[in-house]
PDB file of N, CA and C in Angstrom:
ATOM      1  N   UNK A   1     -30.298   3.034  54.665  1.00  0.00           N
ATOM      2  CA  UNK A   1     -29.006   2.472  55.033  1.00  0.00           C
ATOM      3  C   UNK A   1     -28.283   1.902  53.817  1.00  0.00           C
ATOM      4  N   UNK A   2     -28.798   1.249  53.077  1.00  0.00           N
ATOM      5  CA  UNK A   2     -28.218   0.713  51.917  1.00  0.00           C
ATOM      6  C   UNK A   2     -28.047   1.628  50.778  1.00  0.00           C
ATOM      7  N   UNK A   3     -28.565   2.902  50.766  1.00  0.00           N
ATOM      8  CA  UNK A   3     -28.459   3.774  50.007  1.00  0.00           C
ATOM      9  C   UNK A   3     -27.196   4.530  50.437  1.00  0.00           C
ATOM     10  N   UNK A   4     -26.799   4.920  51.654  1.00  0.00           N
ATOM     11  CA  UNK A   4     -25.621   5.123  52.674  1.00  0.00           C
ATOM     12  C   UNK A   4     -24.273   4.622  51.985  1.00  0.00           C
ATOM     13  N   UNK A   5     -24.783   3.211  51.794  1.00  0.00           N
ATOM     14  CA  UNK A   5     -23.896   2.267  51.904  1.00  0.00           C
ATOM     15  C   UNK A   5     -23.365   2.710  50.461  1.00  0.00           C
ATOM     16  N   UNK A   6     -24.091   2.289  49.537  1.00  0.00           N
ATOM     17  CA  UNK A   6     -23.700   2.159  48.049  1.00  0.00           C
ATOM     18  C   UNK A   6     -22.936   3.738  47.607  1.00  0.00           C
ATOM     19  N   UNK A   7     -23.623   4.893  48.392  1.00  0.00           N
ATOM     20  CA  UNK A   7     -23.065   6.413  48.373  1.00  0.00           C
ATOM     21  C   UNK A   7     -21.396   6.482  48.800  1.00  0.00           C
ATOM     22  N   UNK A   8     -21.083   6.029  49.921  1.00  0.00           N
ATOM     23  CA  UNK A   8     -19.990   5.906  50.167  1.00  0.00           C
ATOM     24  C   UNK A   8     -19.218   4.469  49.593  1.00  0.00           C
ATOM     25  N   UNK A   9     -19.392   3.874  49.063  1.00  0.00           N
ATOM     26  CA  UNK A   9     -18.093   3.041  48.574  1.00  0.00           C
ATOM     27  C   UNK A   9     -18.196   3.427  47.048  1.00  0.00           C
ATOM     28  N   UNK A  10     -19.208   4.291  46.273  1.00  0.00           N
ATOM     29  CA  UNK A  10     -18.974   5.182  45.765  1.00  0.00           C
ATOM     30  C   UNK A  10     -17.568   6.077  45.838  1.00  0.00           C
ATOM     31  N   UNK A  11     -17.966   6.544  47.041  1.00  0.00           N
ATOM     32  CA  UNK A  11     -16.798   7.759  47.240  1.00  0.00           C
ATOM     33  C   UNK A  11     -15.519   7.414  47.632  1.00  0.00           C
ATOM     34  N   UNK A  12     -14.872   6.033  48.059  1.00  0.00           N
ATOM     35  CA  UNK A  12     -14.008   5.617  48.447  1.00  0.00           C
ATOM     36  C   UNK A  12     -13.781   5.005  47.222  1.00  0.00           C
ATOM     37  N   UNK A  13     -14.395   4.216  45.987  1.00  0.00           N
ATOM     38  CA  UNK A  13     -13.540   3.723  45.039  1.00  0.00           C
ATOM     39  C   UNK A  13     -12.991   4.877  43.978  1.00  0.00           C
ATOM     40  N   UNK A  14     -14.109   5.675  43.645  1.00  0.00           N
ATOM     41  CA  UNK A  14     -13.645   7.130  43.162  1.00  0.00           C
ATOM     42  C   UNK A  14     -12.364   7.765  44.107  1.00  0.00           C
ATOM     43  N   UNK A  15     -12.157   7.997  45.443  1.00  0.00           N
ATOM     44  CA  UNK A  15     -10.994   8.940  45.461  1.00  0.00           C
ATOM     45  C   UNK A  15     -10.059   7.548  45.935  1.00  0.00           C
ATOM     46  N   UNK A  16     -10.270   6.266  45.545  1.00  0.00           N
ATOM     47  CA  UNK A  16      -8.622   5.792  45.391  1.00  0.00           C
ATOM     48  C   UNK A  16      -8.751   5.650  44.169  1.00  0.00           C
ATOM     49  N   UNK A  17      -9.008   5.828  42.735  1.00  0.00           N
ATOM     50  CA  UNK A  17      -8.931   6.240  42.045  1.00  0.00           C
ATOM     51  C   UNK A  17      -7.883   7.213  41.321  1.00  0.00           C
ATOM     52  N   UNK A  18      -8.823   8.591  42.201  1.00  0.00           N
ATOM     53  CA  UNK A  18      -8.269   9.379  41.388  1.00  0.00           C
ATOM     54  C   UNK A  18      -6.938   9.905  42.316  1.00  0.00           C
ATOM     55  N   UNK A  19      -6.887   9.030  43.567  1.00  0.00           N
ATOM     56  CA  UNK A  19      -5.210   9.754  44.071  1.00  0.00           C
ATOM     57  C   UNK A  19      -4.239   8.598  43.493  1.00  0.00           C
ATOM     58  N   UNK A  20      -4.553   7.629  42.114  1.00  0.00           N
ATOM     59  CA  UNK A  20      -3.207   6.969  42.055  1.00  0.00           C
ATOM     60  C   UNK A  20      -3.458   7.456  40.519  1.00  0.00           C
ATOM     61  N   UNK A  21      -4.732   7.565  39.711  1.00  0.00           N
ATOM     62  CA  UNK A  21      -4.945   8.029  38.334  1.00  0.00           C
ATOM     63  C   UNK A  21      -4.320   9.644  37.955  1.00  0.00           C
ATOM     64  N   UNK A  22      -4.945  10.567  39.023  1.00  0.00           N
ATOM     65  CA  UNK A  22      -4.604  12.026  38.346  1.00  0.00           C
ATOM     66  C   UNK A  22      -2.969  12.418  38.601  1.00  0.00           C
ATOM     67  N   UNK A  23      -3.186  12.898  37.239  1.00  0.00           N
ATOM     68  CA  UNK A  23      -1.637  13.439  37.194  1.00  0.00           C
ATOM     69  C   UNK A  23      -1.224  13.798  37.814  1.00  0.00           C
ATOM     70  N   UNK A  24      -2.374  15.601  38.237  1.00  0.00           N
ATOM     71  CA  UNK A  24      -1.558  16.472  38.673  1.00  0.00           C
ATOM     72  C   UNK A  24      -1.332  16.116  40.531  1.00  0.00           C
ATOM     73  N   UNK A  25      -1.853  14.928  41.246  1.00  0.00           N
ATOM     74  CA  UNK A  25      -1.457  14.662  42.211  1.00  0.00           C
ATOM     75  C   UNK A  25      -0.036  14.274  42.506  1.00  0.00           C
ATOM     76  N   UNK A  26       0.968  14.503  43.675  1.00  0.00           N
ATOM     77  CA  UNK A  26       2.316  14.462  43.569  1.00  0.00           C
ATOM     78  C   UNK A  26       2.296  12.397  43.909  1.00  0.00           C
ATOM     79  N   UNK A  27       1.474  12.241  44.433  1.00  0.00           N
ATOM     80  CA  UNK A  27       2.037  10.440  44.402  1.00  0.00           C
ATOM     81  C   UNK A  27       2.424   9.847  43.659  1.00  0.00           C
ATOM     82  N   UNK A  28       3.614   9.340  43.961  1.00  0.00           N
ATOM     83  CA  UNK A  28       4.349   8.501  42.570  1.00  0.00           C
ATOM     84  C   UNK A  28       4.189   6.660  43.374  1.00  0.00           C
ATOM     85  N   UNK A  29       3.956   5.851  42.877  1.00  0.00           N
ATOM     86  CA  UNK A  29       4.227   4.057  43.469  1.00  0.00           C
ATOM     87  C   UNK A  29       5.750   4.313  42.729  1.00  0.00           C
ATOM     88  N   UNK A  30       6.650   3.691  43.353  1.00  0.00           N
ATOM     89  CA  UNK A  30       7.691   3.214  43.221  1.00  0.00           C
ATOM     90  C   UNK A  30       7.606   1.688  42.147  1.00  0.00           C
ATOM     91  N   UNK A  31       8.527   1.531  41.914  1.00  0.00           N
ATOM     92  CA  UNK A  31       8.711   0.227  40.357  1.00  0.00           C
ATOM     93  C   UNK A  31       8.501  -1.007  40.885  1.00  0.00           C
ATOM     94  N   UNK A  32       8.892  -1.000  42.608  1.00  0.00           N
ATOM     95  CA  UNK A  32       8.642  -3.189  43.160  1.00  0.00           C
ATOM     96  C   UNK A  32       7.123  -2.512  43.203  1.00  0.00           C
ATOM     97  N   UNK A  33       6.359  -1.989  43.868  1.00  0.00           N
ATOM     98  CA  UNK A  33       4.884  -1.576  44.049  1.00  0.00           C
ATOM     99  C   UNK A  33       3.965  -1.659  43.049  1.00  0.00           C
ATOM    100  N   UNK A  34       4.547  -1.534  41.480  1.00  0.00           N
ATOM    101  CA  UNK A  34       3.882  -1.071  39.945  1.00  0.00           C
ATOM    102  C   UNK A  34       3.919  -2.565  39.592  1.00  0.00           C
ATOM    103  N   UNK A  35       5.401  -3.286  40.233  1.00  0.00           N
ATOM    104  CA  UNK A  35       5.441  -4.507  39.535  1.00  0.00           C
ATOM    105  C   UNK A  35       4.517  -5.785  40.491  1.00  0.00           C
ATOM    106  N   UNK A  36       4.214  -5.133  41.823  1.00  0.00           N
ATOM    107  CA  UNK A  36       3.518  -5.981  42.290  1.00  0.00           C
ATOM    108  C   UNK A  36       1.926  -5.867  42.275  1.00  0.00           C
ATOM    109  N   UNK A  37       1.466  -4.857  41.650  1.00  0.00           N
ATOM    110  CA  UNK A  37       0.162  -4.610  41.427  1.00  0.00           C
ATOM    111  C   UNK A  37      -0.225  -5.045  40.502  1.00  0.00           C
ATOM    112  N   UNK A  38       1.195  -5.471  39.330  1.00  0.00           N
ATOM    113  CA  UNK A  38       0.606  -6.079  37.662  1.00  0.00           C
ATOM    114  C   UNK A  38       0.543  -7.542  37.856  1.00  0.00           C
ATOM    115  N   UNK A  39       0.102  -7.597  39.168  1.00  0.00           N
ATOM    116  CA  UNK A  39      -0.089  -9.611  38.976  1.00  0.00           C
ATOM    117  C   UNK A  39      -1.622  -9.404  39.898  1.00  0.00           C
ATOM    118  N   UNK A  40      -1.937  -8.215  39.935  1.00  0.00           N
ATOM    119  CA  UNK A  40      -3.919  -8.181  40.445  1.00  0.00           C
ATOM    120  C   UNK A  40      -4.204  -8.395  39.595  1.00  0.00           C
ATOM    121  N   UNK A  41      -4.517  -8.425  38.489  1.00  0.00           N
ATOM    122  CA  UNK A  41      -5.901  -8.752  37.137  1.00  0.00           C
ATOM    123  C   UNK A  41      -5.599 -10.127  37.193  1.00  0.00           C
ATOM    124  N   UNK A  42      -4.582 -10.608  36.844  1.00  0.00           N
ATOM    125  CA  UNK A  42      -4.547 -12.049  36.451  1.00  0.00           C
ATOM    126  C   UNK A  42      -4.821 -12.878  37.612  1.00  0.00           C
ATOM    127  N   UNK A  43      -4.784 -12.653  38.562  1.00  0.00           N
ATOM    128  CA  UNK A  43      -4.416 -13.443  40.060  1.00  0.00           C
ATOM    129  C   UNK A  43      -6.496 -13.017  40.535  1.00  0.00           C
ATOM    130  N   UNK A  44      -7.227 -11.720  40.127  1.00  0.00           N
ATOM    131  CA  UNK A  44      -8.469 -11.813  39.610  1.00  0.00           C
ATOM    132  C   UNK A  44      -9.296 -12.463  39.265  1.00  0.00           C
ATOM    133  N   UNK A  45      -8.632 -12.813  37.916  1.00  0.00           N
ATOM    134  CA  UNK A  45      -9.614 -13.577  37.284  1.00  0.00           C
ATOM    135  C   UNK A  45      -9.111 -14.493  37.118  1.00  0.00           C
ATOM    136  N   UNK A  46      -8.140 -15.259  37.595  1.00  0.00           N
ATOM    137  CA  UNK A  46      -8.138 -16.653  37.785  1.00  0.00           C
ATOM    138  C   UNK A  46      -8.685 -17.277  38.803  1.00  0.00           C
ATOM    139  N   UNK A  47      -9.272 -16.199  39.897  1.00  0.00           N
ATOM    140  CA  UNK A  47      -9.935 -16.490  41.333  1.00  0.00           C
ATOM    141  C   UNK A  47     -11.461 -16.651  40.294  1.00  0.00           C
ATOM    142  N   UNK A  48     -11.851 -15.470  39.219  1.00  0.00           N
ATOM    143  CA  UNK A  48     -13.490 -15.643  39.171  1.00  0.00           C
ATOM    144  C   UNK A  48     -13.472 -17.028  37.819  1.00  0.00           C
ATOM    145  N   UNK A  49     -12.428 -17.456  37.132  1.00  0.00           N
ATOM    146  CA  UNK A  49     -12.852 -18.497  36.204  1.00  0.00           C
ATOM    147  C   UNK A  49     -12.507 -19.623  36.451  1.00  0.00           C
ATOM    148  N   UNK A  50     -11.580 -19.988  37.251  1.00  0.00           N
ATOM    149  CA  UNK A  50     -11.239 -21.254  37.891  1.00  0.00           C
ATOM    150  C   UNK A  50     -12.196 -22.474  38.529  1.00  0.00           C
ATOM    151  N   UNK A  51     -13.041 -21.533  39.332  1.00  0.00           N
ATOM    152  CA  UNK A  51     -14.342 -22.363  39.875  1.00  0.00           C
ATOM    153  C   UNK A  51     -15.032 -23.000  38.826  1.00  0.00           C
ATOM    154  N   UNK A  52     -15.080 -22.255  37.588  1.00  0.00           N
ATOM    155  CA  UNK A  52     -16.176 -22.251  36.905  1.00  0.00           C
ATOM    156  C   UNK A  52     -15.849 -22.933  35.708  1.00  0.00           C
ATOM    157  N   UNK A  53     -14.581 -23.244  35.364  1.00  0.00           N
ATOM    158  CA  UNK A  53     -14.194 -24.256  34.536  1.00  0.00           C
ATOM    159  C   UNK A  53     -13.648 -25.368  35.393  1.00  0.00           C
ATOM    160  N   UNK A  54     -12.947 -25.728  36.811  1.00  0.00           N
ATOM    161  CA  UNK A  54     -12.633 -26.973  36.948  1.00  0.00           C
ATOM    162  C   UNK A  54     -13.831 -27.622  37.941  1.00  0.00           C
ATOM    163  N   UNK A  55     -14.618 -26.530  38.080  1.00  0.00           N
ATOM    164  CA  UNK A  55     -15.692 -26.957  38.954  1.00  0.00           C
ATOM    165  C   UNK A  55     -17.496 -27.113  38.561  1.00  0.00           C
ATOM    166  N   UNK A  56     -17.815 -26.853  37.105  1.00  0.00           N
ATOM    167  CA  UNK A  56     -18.788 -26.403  37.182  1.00  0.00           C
ATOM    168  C   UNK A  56     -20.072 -27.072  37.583  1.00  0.00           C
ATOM    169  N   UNK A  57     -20.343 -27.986  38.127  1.00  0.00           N
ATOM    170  CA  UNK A  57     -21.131 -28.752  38.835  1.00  0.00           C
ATOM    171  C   UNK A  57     -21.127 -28.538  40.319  1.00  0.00           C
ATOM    172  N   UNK A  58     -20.271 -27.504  40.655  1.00  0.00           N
ATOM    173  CA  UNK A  58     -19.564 -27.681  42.185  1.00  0.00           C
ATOM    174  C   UNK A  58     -18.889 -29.084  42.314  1.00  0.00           C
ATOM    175  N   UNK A  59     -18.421 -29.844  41.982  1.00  0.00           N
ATOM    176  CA  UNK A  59     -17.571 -30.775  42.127  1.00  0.00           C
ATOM    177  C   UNK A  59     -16.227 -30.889  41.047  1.00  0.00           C
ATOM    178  N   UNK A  60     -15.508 -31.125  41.486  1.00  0.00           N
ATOM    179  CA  UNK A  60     -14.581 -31.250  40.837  1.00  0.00           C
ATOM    180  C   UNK A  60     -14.027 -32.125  39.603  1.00  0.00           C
ATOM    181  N   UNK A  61     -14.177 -31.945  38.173  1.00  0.00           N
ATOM    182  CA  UNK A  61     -14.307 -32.281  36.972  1.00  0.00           C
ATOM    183  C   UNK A  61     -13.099 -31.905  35.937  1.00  0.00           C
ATOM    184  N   UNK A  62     -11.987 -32.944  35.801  1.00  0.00           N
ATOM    185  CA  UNK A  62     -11.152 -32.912  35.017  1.00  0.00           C
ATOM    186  C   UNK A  62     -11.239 -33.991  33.911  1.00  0.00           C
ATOM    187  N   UNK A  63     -12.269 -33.285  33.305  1.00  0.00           N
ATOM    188  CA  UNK A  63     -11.977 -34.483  32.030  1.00  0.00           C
ATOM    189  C   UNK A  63     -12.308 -33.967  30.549  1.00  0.00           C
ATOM    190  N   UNK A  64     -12.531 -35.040  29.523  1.00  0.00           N
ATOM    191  CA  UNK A  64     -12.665 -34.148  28.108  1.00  0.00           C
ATOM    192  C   UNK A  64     -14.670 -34.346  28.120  1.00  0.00           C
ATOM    193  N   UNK A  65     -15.591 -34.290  28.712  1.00  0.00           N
ATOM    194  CA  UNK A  65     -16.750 -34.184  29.007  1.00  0.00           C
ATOM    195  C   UNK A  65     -17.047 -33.162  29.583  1.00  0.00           C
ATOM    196  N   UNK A  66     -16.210 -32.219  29.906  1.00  0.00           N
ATOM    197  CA  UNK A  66     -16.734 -30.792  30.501  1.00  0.00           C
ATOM    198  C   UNK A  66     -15.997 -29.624  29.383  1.00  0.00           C
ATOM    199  N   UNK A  67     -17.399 -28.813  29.191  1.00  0.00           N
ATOM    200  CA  UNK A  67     -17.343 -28.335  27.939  1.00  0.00           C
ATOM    201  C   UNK A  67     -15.862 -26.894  28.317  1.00  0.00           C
ATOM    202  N   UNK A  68     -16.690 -26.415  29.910  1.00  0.00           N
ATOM    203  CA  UNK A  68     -15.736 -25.363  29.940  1.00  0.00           C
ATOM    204  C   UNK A  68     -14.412 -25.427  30.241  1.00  0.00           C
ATOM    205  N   UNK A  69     -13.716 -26.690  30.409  1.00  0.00           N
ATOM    206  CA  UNK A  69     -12.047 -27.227  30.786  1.00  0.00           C
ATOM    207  C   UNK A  69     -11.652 -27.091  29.467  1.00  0.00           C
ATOM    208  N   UNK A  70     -12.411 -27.896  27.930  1.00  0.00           N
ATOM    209  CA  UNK A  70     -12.091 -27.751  26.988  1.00  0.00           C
ATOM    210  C   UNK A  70     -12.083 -26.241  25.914  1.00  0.00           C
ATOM    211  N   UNK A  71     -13.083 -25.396  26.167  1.00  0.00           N
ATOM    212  CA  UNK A  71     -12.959 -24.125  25.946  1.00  0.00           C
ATOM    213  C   UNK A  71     -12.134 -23.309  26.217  1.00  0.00           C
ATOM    214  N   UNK A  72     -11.758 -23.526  27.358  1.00  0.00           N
ATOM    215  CA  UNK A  72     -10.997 -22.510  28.366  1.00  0.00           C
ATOM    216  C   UNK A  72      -9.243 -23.150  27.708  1.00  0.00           C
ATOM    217  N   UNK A  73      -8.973 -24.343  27.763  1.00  0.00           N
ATOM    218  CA  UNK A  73      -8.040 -24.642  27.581  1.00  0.00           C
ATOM    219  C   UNK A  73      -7.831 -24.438  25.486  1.00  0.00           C
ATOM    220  N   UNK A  74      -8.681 -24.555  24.689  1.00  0.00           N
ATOM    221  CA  UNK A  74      -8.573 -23.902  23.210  1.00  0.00           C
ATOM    222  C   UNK A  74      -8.541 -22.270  23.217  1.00  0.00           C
ATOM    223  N   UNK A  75      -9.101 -21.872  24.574  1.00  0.00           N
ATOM    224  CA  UNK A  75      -9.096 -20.518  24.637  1.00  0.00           C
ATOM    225  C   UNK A  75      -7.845 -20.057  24.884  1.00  0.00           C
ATOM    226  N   UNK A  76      -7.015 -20.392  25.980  1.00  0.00           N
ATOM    227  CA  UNK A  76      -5.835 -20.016  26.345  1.00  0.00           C
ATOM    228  C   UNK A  76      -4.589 -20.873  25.046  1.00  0.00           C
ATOM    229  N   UNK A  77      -4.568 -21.680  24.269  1.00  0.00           N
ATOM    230  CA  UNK A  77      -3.924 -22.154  23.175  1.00  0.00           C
ATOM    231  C   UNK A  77      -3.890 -20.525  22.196  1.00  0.00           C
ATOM    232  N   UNK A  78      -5.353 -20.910  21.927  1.00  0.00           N
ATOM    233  CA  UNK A  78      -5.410 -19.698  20.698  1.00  0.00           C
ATOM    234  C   UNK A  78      -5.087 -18.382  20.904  1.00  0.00           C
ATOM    235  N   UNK A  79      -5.228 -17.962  22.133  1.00  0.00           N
ATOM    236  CA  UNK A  79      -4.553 -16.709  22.829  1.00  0.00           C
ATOM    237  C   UNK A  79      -3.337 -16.568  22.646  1.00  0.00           C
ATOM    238  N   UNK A  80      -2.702 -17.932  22.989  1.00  0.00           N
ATOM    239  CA  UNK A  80      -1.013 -17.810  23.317  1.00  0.00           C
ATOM    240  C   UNK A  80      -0.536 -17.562  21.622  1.00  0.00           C
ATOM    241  N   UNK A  81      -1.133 -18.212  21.254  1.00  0.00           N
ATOM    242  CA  UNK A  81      -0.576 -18.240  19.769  1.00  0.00           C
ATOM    243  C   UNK A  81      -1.006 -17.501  18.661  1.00  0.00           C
ATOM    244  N   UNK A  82      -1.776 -16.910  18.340  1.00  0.00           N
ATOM    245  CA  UNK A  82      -2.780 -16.037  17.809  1.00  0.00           C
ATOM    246  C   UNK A  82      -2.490 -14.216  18.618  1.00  0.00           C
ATOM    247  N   UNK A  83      -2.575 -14.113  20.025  1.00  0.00           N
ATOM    248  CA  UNK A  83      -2.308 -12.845  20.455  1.00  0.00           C
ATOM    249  C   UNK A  83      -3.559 -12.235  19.691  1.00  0.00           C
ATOM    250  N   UNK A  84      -4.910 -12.681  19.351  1.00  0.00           N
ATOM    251  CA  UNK A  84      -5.260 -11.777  19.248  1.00  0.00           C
ATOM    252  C   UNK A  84      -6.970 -11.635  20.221  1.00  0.00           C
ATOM    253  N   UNK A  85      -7.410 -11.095  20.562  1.00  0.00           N
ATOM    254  CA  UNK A  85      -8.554 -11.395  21.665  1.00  0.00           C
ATOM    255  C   UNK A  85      -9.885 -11.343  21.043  1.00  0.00           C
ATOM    256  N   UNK A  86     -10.040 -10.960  19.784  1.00  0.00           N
ATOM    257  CA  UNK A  86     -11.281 -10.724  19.725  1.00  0.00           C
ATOM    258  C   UNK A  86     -11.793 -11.977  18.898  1.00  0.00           C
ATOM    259  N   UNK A  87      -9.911 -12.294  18.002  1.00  0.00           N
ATOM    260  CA  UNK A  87     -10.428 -13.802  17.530  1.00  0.00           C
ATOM    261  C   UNK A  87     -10.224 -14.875  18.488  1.00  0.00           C
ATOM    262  N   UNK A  88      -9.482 -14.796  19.556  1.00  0.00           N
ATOM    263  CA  UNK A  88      -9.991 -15.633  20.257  1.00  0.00           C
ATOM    264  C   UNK A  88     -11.255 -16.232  21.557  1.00  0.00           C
ATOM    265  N   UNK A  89     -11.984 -14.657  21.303  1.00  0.00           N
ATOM    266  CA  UNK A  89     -13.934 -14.708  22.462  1.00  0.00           C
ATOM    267  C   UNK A  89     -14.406 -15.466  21.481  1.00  0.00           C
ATOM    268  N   UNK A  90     -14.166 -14.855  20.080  1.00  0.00           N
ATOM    269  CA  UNK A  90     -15.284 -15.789  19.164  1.00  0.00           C
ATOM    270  C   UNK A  90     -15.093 -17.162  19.104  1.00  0.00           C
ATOM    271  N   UNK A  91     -14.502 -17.531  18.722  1.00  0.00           N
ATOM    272  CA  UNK A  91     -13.636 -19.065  18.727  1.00  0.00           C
ATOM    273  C   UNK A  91     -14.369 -19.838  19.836  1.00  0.00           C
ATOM    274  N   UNK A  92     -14.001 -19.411  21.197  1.00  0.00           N
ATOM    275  CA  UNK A  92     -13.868 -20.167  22.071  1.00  0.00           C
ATOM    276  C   UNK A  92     -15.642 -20.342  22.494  1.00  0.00           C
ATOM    277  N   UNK A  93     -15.643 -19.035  22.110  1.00  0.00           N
ATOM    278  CA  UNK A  93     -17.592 -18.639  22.934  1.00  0.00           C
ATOM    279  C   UNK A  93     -18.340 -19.674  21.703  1.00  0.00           C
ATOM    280  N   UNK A  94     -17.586 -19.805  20.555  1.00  0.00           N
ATOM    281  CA  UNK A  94     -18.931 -20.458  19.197  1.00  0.00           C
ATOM    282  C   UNK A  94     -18.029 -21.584  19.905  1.00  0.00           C
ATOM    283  N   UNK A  95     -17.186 -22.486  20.148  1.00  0.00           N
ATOM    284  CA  UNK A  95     -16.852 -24.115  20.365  1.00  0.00           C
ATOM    285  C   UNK A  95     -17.337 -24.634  21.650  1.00  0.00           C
ATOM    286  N   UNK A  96     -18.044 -22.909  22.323  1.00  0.00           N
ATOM    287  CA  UNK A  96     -18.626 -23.998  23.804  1.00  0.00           C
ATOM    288  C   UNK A  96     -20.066 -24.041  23.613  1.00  0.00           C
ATOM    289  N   UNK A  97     -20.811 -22.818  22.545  1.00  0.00           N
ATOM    290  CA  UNK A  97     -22.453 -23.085  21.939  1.00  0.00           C
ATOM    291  C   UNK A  97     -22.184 -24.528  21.213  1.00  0.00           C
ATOM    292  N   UNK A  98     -21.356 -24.678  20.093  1.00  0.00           N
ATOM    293  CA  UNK A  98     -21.431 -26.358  19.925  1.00  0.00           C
ATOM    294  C   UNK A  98     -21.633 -27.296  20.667  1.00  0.00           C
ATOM    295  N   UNK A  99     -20.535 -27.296  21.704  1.00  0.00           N
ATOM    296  CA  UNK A  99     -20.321 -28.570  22.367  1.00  0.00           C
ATOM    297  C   UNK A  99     -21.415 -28.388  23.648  1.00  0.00           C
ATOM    298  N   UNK A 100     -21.791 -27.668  23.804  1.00  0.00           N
ATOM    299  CA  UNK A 100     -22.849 -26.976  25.319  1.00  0.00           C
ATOM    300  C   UNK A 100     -24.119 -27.469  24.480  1.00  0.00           C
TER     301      UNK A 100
END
């Protein structure tokens, strides 16, 4: 059954896939549809890192004693300003091995 399982959502993430990826398929999304799909990643992963920087105890922790509020917040600085990502994993990942 679980082999079932994992086979078919297999086959359902593959063909929505490839009916919005392949070219030669005639589906086009229209431009409000393109523009409302480009706020899934961010709206994503602000659902999977949110917990985990304002919460990481499971309780709720806003202060300068929690390592990942302060990471996360030098992380998103150096991002904004820098634009560049690979100097800003390192940065942020070596200032939370310090302070962690």
């Amino acid at each position: 059954m679980i082999w079932l399982t994992i086979i078919l959502m297999a086959i359902i993430v593959f063909a929505s896939r490839h009916i919005l990826l392949e070219p030669k398929v005639p589906i086009r999304l229209n431009q409000k549809t393109l523009t409302f799909l480009s706020y899934s990643a961010p709206a994503v992963l602000t659902a999977i890192f949110a917990p985990i920087v304002f919460a990481p105890e499971s309780q709720l922790d806003i202060s300068f004693s929690n390592p990942y509020l302060i990471c996360a917040v030098v992380a998103t600085l150096l991002a904004w300003l820098t634009k560049n990502t690979l100097l800003t994993t390192i940065v942020s990942m070596g200032l939370f091995f310090i302070i962690y």
